[in-house]
C-alpha atoms as a PDB file:
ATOM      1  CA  UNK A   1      73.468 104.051  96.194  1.00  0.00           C
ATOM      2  CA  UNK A   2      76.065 105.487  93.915  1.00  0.00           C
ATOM      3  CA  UNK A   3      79.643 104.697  95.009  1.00  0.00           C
ATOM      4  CA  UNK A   4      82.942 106.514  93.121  1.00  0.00           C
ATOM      5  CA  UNK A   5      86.162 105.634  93.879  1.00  0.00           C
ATOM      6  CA  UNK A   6      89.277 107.855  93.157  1.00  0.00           C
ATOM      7  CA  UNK A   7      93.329 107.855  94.411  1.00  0.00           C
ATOM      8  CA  UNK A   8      94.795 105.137  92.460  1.00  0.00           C
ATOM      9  CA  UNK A   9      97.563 105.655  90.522  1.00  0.00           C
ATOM     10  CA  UNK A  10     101.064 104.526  89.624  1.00  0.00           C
ATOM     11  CA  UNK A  11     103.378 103.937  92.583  1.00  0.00           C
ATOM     12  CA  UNK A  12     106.648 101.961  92.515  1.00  0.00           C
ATOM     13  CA  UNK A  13     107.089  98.735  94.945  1.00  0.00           C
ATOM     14  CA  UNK A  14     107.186  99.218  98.677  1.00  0.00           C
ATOM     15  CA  UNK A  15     105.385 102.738  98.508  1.00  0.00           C
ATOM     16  CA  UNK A  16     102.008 103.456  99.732  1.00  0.00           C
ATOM     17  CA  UNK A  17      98.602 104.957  98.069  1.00  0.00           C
ATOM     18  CA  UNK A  18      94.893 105.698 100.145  1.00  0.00           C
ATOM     19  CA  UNK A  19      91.779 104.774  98.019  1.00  0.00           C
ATOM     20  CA  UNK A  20      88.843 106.702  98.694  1.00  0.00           C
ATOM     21  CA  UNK A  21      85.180 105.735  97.957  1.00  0.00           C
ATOM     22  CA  UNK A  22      82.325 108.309  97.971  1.00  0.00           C
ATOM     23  CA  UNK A  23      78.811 107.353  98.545  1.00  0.00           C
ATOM     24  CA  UNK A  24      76.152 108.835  97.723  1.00  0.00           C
ATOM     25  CA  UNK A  25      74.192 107.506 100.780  1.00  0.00           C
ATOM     26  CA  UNK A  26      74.801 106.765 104.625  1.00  0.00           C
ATOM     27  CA  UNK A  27      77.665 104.242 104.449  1.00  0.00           C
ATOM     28  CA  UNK A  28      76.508 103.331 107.683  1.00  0.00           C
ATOM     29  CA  UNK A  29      73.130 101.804 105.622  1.00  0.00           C
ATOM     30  CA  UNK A  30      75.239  99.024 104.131  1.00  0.00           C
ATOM     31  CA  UNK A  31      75.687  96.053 106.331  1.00  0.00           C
ATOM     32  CA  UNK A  32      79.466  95.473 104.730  1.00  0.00           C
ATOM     33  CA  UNK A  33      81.178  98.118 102.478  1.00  0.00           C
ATOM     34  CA  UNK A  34      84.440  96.597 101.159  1.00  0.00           C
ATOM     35  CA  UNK A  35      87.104  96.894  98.832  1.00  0.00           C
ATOM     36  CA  UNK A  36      87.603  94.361  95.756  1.00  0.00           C
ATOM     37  CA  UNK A  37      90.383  93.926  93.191  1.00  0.00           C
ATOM     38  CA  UNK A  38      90.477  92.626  90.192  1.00  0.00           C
ATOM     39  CA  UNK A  39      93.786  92.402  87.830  1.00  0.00           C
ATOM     40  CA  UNK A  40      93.554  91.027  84.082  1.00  0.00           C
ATOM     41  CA  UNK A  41      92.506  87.720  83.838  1.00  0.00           C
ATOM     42  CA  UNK A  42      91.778  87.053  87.313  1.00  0.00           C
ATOM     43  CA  UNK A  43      88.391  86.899  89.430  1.00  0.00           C
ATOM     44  CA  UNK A  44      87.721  89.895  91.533  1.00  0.00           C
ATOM     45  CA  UNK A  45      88.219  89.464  94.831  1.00  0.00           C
ATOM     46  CA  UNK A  46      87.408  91.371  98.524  1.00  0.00           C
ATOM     47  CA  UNK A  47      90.575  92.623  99.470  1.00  0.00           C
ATOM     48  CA  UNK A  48      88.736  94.187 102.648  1.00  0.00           C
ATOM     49  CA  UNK A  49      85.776  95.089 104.767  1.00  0.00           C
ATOM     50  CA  UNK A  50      83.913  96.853 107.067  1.00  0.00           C
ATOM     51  CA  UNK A  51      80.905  95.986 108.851  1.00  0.00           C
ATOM     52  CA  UNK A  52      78.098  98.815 109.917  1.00  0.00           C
ATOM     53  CA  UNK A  53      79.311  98.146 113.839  1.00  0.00           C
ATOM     54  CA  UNK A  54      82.725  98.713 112.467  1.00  0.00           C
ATOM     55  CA  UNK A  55      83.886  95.466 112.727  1.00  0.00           C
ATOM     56  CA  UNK A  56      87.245  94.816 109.349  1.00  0.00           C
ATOM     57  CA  UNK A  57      88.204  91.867 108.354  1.00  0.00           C
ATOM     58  CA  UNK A  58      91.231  91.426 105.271  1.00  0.00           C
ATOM     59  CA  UNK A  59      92.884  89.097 102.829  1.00  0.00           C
ATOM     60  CA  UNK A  60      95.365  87.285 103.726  1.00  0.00           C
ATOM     61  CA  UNK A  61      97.213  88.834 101.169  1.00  0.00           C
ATOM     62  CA  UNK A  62      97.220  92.366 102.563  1.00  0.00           C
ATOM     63  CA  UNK A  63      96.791  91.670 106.198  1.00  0.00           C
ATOM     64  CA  UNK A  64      99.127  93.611 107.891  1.00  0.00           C
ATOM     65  CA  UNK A  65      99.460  96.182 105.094  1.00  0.00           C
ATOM     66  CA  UNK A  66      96.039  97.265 104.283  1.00  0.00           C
ATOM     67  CA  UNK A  67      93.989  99.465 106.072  1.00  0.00           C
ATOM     68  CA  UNK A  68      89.816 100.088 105.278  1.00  0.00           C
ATOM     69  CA  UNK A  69      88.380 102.989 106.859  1.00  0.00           C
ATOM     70  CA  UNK A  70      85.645 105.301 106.987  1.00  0.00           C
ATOM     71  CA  UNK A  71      84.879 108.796 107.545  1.00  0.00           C
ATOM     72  CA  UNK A  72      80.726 108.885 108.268  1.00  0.00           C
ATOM     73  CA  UNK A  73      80.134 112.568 108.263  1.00  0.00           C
ATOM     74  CA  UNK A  74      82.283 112.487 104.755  1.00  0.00           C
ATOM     75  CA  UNK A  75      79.943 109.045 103.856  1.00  0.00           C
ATOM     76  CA  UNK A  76      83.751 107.978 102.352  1.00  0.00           C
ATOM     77  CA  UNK A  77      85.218 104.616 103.098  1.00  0.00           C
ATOM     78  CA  UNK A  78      89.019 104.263 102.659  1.00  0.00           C
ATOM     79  CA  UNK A  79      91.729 101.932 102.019  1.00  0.00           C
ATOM     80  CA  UNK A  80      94.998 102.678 103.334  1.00  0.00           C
ATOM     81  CA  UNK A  81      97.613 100.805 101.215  1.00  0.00           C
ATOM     82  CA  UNK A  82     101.349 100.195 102.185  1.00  0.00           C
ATOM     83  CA  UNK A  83     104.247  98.221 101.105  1.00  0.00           C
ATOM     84  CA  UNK A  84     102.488  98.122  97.489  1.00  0.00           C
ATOM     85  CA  UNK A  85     103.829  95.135  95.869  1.00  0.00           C
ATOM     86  CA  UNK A  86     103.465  94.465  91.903  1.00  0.00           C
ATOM     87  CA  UNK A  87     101.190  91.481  92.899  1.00  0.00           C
ATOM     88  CA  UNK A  88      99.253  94.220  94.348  1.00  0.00           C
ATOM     89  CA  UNK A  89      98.364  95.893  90.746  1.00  0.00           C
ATOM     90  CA  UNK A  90      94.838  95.544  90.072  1.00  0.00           C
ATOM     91  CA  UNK A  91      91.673  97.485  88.992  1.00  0.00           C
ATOM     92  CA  UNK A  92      90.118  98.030  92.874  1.00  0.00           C
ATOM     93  CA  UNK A  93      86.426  98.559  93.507  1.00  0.00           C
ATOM     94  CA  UNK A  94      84.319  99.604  96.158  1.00  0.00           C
ATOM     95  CA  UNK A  95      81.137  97.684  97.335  1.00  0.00           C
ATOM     96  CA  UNK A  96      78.695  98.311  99.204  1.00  0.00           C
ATOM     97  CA  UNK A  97      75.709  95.643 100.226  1.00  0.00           C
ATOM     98  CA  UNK A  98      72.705  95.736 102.273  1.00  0.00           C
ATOM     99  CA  UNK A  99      70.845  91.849 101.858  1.00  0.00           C
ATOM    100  CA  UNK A 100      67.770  92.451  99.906  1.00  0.00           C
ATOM    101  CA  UNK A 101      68.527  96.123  98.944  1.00  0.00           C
ATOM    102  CA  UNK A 102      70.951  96.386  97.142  1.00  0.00           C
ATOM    103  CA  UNK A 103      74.592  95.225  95.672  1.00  0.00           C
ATOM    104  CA  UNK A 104      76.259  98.546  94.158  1.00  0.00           C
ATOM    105  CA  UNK A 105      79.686  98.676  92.685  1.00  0.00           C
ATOM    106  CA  UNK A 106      81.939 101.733  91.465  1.00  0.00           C
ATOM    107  CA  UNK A 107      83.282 101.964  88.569  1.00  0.00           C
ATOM    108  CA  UNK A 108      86.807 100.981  89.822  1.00  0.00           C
ATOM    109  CA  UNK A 109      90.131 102.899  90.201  1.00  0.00           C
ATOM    110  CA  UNK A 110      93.405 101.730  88.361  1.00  0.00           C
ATOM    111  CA  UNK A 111      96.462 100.568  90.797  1.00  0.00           C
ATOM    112  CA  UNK A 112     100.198 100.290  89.181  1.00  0.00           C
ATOM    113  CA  UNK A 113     103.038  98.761  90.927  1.00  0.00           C
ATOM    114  CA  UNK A 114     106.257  98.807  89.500  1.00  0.00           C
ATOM    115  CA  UNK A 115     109.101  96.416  90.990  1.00  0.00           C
END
């Protein structure tokens, strides 16, 4: 499965951005599609996910302000992003993982926070 991300940009501190992530499959194949993030010099890490039953789970570091969804006629998974903080600026991929299958990443999309 092919997965491309787009909507990140540059967005000052307390604003709000949506990530999208196309598929070129069924998301609902996956067992877990989920966002990572990864800024410079720092492991990448799930900032959210979403299970094929629908079932999210978050960071603590974005619960309350992040949002993952999904759109399964549009095979597009989203993250809904608000009250962006700088801490939040990070390179932020989209996974999707089915045990055995496959482990497919995209290529990422660039997030900017300015205080």
């Amino acid at each position: 499965v092919q997965l491309a991300e787009s909507g990140g940009g540059l967005v000052q501190a307390g604003g709000s951005l949506t990530l999208s992530c196309a598929s070129s499959g069924n998301i609902l194949d996956p067992n877990v599609m989920a966002w990572y993030r990864q800024a410079p010099g720092k492991q990448r890490d799930r900032v959210a996910m979403i299970t094929r039953g629908g079932g999210t789970n978050y960071a603590d570091a974005v619960k309350g302000r992040f949002t993952i969804s999904r759109d399964n006629a549009k095979n597009t998974v989203y993250l809904r992003m608000d009250s962006l903080k700088p801490e939040d600026t990070a390179v932020y991929y989209c996974n999707a993982y089915k045990p055995l299958d496959y482990n497919s990443w995209g290529p990422g999309t660039q997030v900017t926070v300015s205080s």
